[in-house]
PDB file of N, CA and C in Angstrom:
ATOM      1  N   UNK A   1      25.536 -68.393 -41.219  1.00  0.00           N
ATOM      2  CA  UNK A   1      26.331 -67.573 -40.350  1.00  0.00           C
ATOM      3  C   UNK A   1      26.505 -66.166 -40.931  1.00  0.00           C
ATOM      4  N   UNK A   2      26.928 -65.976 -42.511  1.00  0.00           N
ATOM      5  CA  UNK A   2      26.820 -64.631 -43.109  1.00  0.00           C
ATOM      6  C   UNK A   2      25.376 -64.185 -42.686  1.00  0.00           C
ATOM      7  N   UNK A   3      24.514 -64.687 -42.576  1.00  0.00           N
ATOM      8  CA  UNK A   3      23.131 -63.881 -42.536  1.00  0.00           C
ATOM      9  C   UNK A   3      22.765 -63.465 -41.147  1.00  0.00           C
ATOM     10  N   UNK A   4      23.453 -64.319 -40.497  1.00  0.00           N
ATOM     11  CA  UNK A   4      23.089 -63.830 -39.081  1.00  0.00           C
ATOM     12  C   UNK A   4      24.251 -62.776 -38.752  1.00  0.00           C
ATOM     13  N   UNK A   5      25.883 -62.974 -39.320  1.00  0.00           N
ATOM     14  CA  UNK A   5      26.293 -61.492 -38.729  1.00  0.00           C
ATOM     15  C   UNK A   5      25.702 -60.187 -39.755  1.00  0.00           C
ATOM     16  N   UNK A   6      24.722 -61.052 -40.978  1.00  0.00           N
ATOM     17  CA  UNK A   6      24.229 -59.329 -42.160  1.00  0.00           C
ATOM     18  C   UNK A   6      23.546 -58.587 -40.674  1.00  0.00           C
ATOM     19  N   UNK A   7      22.509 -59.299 -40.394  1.00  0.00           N
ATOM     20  CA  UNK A   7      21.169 -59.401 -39.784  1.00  0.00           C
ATOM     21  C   UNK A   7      21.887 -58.618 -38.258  1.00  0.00           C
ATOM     22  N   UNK A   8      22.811 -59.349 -37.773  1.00  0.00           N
ATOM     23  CA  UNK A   8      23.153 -58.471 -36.509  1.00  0.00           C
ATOM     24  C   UNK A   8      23.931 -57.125 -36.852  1.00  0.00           C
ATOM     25  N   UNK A   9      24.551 -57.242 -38.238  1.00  0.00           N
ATOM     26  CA  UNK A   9      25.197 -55.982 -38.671  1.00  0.00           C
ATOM     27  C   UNK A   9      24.071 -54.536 -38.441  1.00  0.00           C
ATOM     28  N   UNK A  10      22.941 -55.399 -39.466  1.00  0.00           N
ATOM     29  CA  UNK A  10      22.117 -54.593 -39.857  1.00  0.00           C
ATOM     30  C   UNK A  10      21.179 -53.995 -38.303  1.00  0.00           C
ATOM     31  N   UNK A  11      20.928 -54.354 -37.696  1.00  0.00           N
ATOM     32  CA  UNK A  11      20.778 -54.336 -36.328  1.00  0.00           C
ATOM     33  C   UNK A  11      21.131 -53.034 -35.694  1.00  0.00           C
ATOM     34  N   UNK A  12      22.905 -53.755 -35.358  1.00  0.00           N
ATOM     35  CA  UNK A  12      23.626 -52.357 -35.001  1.00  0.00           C
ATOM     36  C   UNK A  12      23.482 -50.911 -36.054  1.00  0.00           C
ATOM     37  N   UNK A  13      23.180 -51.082 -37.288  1.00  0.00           N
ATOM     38  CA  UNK A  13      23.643 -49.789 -37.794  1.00  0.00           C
ATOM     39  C   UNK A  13      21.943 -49.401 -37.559  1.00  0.00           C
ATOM     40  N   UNK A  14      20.863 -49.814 -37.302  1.00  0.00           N
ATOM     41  CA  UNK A  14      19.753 -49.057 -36.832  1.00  0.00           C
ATOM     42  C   UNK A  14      19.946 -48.498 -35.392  1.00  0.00           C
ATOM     43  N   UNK A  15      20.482 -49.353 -34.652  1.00  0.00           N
ATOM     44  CA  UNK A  15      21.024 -49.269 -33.271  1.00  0.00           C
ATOM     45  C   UNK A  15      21.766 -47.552 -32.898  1.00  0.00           C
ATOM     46  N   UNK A  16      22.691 -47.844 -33.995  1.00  0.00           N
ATOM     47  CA  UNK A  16      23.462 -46.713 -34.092  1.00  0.00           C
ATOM     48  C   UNK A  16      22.961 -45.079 -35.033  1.00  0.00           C
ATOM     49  N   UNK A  17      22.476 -45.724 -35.627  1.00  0.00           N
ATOM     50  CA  UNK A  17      21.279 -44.486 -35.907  1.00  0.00           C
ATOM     51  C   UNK A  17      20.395 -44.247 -34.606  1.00  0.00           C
ATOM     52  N   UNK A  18      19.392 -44.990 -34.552  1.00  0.00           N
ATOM     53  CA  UNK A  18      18.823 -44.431 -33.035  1.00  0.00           C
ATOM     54  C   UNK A  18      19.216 -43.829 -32.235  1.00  0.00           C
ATOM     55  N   UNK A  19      20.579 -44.331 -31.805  1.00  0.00           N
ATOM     56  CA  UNK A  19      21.108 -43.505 -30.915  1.00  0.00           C
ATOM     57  C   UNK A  19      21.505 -42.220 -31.426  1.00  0.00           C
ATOM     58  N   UNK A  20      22.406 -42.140 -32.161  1.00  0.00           N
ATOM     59  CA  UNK A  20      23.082 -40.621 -33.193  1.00  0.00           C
ATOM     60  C   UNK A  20      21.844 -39.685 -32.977  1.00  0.00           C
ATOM     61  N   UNK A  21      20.755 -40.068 -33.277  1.00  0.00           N
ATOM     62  CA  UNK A  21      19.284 -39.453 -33.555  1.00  0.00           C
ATOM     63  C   UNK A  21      19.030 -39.019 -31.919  1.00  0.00           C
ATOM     64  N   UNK A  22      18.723 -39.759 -30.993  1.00  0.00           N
ATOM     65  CA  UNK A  22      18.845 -39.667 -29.676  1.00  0.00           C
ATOM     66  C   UNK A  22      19.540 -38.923 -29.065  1.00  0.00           C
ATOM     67  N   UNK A  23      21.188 -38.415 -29.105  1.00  0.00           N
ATOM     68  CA  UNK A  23      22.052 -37.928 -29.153  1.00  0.00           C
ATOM     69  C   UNK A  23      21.744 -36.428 -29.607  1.00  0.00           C
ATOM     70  N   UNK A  24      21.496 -36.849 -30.623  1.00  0.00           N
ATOM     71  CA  UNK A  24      21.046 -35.140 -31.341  1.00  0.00           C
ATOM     72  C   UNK A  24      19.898 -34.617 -30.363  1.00  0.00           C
ATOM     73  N   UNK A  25      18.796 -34.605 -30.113  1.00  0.00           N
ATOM     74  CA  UNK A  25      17.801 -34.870 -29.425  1.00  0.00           C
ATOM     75  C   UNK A  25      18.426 -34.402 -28.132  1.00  0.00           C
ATOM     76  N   UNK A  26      18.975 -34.956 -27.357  1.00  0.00           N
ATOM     77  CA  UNK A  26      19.587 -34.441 -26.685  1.00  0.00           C
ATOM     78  C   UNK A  26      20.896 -33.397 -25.970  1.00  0.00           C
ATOM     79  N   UNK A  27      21.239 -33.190 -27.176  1.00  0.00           N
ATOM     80  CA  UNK A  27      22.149 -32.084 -27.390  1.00  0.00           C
ATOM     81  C   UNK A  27      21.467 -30.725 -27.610  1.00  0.00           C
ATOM     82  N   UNK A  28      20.409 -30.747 -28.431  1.00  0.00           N
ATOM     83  CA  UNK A  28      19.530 -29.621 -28.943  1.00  0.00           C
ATOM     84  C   UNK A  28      18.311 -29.534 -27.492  1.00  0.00           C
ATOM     85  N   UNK A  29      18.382 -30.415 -26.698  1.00  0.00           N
ATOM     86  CA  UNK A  29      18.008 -29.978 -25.541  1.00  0.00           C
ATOM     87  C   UNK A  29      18.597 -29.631 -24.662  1.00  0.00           C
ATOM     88  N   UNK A  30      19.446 -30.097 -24.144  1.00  0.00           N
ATOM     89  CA  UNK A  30      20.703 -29.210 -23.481  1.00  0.00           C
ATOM     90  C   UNK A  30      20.833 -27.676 -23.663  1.00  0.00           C
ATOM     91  N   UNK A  31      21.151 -27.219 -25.233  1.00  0.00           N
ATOM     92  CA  UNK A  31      21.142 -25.989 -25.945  1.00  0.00           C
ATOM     93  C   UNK A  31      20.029 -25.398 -25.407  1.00  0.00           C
ATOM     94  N   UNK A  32      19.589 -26.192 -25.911  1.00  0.00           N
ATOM     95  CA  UNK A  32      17.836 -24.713 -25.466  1.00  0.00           C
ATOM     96  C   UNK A  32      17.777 -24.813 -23.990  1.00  0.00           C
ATOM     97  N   UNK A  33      17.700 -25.696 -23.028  1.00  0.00           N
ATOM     98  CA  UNK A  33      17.754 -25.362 -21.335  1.00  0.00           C
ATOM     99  C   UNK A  33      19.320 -24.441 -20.882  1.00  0.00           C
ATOM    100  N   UNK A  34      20.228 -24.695 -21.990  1.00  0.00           N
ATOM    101  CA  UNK A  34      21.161 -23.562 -21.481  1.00  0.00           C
ATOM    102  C   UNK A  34      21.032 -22.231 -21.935  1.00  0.00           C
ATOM    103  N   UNK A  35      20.269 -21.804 -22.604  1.00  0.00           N
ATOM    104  CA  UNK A  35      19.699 -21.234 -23.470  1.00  0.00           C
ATOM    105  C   UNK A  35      18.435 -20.010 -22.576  1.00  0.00           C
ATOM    106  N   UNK A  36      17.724 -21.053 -22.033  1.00  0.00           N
ATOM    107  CA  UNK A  36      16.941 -20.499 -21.133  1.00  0.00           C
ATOM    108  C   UNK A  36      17.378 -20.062 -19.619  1.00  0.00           C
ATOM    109  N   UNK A  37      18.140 -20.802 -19.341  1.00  0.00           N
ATOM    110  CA  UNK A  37      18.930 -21.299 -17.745  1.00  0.00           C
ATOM    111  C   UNK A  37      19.666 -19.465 -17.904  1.00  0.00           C
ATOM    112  N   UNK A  38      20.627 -19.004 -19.397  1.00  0.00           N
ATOM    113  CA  UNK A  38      21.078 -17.835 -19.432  1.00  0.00           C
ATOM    114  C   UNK A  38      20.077 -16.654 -19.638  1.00  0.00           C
ATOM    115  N   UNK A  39      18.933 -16.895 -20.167  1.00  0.00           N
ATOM    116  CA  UNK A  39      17.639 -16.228 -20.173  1.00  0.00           C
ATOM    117  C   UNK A  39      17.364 -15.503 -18.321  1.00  0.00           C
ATOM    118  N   UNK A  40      17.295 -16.826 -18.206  1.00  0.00           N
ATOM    119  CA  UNK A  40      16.602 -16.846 -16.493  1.00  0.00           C
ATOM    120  C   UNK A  40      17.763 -15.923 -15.706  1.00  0.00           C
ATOM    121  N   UNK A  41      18.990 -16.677 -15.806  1.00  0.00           N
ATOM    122  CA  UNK A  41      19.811 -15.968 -15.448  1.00  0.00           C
ATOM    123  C   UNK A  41      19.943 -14.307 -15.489  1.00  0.00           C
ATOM    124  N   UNK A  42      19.835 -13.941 -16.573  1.00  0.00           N
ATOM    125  CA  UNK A  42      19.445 -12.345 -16.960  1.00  0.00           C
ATOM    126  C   UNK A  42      18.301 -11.809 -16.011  1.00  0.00           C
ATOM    127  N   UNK A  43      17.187 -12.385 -16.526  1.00  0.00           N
ATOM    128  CA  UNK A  43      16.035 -11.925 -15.849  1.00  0.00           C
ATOM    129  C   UNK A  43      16.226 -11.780 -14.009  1.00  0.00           C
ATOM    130  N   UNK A  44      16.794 -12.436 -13.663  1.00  0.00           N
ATOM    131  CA  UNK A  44      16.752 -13.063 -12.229  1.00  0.00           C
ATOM    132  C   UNK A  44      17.799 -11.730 -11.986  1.00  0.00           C
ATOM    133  N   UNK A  45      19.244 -10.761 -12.846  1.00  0.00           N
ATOM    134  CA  UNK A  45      19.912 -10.208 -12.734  1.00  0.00           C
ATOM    135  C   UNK A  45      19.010  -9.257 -12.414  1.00  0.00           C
ATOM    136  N   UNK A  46      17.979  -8.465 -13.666  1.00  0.00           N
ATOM    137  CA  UNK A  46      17.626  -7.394 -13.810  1.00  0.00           C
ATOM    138  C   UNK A  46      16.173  -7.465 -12.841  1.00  0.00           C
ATOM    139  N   UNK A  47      15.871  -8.395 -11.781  1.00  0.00           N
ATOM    140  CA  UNK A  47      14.680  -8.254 -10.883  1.00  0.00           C
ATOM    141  C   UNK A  47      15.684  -8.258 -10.027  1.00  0.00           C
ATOM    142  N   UNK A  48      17.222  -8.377  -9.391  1.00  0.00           N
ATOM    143  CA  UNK A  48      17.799  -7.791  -8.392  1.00  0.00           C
ATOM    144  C   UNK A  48      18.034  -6.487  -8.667  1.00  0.00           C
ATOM    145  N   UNK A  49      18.216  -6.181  -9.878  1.00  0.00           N
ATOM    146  CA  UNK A  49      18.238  -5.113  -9.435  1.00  0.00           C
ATOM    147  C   UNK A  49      17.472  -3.803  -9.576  1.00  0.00           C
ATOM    148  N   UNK A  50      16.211  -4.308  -9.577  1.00  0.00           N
ATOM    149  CA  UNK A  50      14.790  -3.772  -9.820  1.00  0.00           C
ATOM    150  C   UNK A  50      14.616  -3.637  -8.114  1.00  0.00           C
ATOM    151  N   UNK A  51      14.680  -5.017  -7.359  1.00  0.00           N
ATOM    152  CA  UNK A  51      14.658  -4.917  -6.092  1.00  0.00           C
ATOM    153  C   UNK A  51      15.699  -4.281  -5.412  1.00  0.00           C
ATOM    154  N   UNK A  52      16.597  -3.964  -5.486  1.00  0.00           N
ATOM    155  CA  UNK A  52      17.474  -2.941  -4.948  1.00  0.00           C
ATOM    156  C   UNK A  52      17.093  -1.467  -4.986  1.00  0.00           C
ATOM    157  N   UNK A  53      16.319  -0.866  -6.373  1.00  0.00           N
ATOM    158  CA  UNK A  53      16.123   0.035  -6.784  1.00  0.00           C
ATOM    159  C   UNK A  53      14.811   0.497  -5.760  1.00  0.00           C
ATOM    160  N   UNK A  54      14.176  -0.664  -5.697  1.00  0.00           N
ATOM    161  CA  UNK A  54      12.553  -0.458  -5.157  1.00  0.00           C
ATOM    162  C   UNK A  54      13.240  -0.229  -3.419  1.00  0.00           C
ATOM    163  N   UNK A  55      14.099  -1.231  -2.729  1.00  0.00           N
ATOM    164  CA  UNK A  55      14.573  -0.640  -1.479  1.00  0.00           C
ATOM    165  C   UNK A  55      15.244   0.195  -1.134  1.00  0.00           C
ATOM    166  N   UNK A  56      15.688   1.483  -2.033  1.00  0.00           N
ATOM    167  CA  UNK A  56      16.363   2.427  -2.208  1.00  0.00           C
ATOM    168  C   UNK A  56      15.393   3.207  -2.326  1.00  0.00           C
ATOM    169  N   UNK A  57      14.083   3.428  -3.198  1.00  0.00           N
ATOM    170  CA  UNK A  57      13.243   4.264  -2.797  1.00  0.00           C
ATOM    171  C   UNK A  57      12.830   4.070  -1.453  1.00  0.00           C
ATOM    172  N   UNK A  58      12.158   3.093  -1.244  1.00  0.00           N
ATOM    173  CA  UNK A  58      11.528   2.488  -0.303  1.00  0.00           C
ATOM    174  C   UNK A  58      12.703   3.339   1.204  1.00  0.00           C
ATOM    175  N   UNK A  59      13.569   3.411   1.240  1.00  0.00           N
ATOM    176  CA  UNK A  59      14.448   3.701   2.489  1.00  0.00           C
ATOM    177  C   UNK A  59      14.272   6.159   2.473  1.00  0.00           C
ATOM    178  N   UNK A  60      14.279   6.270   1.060  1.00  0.00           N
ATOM    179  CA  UNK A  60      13.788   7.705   0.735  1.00  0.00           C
ATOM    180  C   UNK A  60      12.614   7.777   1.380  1.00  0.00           C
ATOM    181  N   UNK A  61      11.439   6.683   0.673  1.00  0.00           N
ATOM    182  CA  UNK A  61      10.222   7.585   1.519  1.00  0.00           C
ATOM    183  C   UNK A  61       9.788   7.489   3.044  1.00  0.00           C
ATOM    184  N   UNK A  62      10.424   6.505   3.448  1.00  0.00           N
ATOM    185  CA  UNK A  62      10.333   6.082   4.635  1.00  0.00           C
ATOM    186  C   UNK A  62      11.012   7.334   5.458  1.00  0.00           C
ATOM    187  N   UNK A  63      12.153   7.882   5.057  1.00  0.00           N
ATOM    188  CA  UNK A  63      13.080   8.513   5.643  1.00  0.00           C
ATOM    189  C   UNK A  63      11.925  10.319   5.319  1.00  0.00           C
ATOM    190  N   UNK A  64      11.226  10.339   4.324  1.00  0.00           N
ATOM    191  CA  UNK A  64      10.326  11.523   4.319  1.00  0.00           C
ATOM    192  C   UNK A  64       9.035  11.427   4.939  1.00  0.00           C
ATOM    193  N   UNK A  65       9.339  10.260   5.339  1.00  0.00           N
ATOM    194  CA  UNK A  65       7.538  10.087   6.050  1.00  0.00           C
ATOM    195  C   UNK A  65       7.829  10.541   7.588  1.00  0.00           C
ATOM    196  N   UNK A  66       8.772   9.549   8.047  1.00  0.00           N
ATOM    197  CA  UNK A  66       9.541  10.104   9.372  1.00  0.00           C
ATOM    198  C   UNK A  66       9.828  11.513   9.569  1.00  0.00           C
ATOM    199  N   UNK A  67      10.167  12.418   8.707  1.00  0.00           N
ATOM    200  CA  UNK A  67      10.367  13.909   8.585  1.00  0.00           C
ATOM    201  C   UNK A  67       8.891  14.571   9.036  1.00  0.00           C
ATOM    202  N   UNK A  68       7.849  13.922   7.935  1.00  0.00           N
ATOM    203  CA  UNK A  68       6.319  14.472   8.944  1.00  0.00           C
ATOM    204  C   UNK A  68       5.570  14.083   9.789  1.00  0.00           C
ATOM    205  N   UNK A  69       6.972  12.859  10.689  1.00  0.00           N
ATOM    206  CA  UNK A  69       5.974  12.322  11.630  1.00  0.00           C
ATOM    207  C   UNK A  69       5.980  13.699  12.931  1.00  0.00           C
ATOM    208  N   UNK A  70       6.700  14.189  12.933  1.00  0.00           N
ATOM    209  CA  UNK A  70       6.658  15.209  14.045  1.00  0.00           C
ATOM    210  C   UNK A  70       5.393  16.304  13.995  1.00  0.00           C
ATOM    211  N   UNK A  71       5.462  16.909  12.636  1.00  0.00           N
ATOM    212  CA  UNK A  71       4.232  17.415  12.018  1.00  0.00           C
ATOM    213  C   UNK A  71       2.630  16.977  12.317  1.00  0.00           C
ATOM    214  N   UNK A  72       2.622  15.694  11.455  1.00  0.00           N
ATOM    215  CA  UNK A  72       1.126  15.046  12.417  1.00  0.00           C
ATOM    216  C   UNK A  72       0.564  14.959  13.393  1.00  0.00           C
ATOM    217  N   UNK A  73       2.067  14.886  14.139  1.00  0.00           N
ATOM    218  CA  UNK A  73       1.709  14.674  15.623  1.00  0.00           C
ATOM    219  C   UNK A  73       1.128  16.159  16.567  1.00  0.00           C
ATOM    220  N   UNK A  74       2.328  17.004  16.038  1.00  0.00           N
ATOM    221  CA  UNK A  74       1.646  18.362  16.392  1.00  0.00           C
ATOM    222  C   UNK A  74       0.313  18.985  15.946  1.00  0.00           C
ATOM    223  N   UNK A  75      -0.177  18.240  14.613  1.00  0.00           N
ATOM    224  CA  UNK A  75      -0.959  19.009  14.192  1.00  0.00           C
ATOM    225  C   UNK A  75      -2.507  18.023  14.311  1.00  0.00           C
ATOM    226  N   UNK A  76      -2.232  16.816  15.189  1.00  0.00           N
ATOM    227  CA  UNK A  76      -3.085  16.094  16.338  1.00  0.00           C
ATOM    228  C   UNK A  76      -3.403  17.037  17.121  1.00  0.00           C
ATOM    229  N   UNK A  77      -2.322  17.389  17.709  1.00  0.00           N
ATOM    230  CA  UNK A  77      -2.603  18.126  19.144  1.00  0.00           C
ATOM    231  C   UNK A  77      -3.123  19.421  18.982  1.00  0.00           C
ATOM    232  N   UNK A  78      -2.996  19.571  18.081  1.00  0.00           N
ATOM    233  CA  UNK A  78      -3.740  21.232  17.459  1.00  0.00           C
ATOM    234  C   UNK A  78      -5.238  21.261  17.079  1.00  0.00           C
ATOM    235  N   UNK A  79      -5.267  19.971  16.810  1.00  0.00           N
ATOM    236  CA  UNK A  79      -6.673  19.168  16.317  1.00  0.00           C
ATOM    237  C   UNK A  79      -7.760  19.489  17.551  1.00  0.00           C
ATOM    238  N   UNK A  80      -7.113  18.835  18.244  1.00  0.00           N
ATOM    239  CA  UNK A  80      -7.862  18.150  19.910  1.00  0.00           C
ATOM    240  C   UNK A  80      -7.938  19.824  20.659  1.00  0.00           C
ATOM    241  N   UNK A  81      -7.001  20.891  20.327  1.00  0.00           N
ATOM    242  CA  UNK A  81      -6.995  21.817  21.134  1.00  0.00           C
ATOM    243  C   UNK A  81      -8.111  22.739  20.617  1.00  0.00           C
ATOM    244  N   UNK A  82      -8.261  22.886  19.138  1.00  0.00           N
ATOM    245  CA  UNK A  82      -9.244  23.489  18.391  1.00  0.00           C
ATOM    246  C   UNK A  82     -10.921  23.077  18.831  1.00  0.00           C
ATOM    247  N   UNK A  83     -10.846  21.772  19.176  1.00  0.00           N
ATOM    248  CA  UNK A  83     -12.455  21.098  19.213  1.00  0.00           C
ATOM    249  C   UNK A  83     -12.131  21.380  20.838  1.00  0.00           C
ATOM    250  N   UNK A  84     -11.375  21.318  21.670  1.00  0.00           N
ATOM    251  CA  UNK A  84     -11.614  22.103  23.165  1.00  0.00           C
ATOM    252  C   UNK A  84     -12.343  23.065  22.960  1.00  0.00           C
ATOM    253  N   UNK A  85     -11.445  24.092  22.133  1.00  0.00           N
ATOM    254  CA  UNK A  85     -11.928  25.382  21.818  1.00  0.00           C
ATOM    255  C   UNK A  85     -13.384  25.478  21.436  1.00  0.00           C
ATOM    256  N   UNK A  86     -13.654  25.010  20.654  1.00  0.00           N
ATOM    257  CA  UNK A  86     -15.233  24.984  20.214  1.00  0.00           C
ATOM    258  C   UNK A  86     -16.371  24.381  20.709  1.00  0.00           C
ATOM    259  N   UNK A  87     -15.577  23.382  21.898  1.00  0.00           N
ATOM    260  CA  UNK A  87     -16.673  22.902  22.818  1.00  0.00           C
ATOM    261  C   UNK A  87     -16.945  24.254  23.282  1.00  0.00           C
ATOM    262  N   UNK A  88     -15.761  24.587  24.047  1.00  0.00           N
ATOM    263  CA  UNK A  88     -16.186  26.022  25.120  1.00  0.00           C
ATOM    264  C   UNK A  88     -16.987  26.937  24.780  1.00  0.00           C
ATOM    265  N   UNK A  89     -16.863  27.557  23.066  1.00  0.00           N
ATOM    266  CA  UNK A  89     -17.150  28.710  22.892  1.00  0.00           C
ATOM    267  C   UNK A  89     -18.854  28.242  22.304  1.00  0.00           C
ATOM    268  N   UNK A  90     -19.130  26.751  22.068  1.00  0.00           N
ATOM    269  CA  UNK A  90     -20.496  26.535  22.509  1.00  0.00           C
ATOM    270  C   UNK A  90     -21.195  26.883  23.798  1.00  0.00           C
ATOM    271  N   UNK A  91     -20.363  26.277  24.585  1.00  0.00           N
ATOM    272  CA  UNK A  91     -20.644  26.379  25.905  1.00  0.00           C
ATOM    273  C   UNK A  91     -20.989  27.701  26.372  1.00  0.00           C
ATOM    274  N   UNK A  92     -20.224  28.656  25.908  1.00  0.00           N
ATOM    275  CA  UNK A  92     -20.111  30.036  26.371  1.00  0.00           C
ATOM    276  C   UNK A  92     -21.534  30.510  25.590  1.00  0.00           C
ATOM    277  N   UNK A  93     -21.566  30.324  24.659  1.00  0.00           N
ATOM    278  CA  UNK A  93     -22.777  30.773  23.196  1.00  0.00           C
ATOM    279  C   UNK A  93     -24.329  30.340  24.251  1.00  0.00           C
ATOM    280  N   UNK A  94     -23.853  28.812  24.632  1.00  0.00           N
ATOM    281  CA  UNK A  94     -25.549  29.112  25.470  1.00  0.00           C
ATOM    282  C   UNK A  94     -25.711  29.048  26.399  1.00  0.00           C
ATOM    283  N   UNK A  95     -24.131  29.753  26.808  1.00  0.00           N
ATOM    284  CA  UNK A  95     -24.709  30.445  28.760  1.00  0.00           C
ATOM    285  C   UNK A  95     -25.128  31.573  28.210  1.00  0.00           C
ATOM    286  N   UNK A  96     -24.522  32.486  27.004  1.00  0.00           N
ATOM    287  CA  UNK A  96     -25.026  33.887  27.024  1.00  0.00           C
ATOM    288  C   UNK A  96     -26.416  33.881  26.118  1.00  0.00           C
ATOM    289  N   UNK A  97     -26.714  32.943  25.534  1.00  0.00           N
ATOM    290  CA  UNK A  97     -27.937  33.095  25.235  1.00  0.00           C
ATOM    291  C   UNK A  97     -29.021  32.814  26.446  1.00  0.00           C
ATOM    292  N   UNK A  98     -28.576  31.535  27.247  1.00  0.00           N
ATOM    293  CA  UNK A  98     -29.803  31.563  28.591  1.00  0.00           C
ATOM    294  C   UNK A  98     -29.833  33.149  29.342  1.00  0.00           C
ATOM    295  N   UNK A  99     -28.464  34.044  29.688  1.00  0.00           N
ATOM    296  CA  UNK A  99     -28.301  35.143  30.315  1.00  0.00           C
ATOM    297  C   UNK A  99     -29.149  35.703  29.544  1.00  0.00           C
ATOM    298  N   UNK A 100     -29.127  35.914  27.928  1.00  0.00           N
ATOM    299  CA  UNK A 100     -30.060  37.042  27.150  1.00  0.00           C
ATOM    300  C   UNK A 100     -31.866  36.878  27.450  1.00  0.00           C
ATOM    301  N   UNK A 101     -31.739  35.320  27.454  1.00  0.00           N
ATOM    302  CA  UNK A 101     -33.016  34.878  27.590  1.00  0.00           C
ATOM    303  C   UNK A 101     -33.664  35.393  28.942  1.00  0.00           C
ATOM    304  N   UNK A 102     -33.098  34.977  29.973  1.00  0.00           N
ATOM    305  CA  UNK A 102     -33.232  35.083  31.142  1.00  0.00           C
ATOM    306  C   UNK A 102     -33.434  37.141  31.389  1.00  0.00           C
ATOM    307  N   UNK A 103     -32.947  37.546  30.597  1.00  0.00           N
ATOM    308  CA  UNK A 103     -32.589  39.196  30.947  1.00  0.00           C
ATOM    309  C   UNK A 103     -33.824  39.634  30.127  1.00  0.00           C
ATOM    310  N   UNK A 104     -34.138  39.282  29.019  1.00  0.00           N
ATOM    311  CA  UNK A 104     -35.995  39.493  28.477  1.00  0.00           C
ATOM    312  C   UNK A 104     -36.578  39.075  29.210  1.00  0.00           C
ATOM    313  N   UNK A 105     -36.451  37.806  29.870  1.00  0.00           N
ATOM    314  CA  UNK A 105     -38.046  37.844  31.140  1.00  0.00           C
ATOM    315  C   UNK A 105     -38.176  38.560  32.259  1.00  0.00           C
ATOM    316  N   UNK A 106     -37.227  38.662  32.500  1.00  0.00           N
ATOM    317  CA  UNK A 106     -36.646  39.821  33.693  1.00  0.00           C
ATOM    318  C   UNK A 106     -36.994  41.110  33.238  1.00  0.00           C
ATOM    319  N   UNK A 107     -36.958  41.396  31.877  1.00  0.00           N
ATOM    320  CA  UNK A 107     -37.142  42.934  31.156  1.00  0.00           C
ATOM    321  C   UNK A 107     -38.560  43.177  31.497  1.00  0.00           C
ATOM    322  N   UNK A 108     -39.294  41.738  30.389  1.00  0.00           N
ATOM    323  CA  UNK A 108     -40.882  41.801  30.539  1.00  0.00           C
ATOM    324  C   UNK A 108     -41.150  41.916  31.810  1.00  0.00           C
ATOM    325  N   UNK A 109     -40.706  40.951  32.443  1.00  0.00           N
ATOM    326  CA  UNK A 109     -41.759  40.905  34.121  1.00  0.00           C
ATOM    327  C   UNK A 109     -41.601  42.324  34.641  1.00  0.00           C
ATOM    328  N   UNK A 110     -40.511  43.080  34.811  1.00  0.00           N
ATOM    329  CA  UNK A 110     -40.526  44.366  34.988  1.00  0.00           C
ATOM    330  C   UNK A 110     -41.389  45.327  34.534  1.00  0.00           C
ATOM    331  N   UNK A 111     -41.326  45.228  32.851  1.00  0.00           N
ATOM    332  CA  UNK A 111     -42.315  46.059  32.058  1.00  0.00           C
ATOM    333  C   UNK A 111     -43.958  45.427  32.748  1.00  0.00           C
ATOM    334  N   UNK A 112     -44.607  44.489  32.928  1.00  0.00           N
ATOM    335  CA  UNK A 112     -45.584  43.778  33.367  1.00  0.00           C
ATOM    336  C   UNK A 112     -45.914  44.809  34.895  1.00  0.00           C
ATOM    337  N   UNK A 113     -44.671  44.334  35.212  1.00  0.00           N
ATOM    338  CA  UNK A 113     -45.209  44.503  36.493  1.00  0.00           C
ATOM    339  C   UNK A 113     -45.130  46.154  37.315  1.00  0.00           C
ATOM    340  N   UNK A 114     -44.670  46.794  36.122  1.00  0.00           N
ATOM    341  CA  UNK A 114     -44.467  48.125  36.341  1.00  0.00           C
ATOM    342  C   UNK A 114     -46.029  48.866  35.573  1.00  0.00           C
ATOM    343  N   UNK A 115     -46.309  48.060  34.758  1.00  0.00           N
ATOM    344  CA  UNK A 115     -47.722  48.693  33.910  1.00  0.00           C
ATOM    345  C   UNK A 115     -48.809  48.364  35.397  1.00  0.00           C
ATOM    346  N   UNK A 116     -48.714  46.689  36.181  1.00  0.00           N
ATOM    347  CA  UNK A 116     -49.323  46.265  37.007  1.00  0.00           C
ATOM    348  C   UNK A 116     -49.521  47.559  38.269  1.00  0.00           C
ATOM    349  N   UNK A 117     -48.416  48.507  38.369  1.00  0.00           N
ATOM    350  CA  UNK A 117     -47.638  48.863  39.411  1.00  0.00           C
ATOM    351  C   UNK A 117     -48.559  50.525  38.860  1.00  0.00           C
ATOM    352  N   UNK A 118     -48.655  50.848  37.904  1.00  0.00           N
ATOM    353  CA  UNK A 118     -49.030  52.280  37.689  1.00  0.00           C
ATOM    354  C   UNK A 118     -50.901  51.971  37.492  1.00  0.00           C
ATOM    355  N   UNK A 119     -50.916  51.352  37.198  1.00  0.00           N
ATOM    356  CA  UNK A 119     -52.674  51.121  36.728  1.00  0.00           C
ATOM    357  C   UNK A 119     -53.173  51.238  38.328  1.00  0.00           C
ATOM    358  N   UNK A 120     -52.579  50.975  39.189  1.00  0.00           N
ATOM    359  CA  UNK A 120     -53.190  50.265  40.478  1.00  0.00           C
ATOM    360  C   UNK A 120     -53.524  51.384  41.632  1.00  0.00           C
TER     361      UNK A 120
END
């Protein structure tokens, strides 16, 4: 009977080591996930307010882009009015070149027909 309560003594005090050991083990994990959990915590602080910072620009340039939307738009329409312009003044360039053209054959046939006109 002494040997069986040594034997169950001896038992529990491995028992109770294991656990103590276990215990520890789990305390020093706790520590370090609270550890990190206040890590994260930080980090998670300073990306709000990284993202606050970024929608605070973000509302500036938006608010300066809108300032040259009026600009673009006019200077569309200035676009489109310029290439009017330069269609026409093509347009104009080779009516007066057909007129120039047209006014040398008209010159020659005259000169032609005036040499035709004195020889005769």
């Amino acid at each position: 009977m002494a040997e069986t309560l040594f034997s169950e003594l001896h038992c529990s005090s491995i028992h109770e080591l294991l656990f103590k050991e276990k215990l520890i083990e789990l305390n020093n994990a706790y520590i370090s996930l609270e550890d990190e959990n206040c890590v994260n915590g930080l980090e998670v602080v300073k990306l709000r307010r990284k993202v606050e910072d970024v929608k605070g620009e973000n509302c500036q340039m938006k608010a300066q882009l809108d300032a040259y939307s009026p600009a673009v738009e006019v200077l569309g329409e200035c676009m489109i009015s310029l290439e009017n312009h330069a269609t026409q003044w093509t347009e104009t360039d080779n009516e007066e070149k057909r007129d120039a053209e047209t006014c040398e054959k008209d010159s020659e046939l005259k000169i032609l027909l005036g040499t035709k006109i004195s020889i005769s």
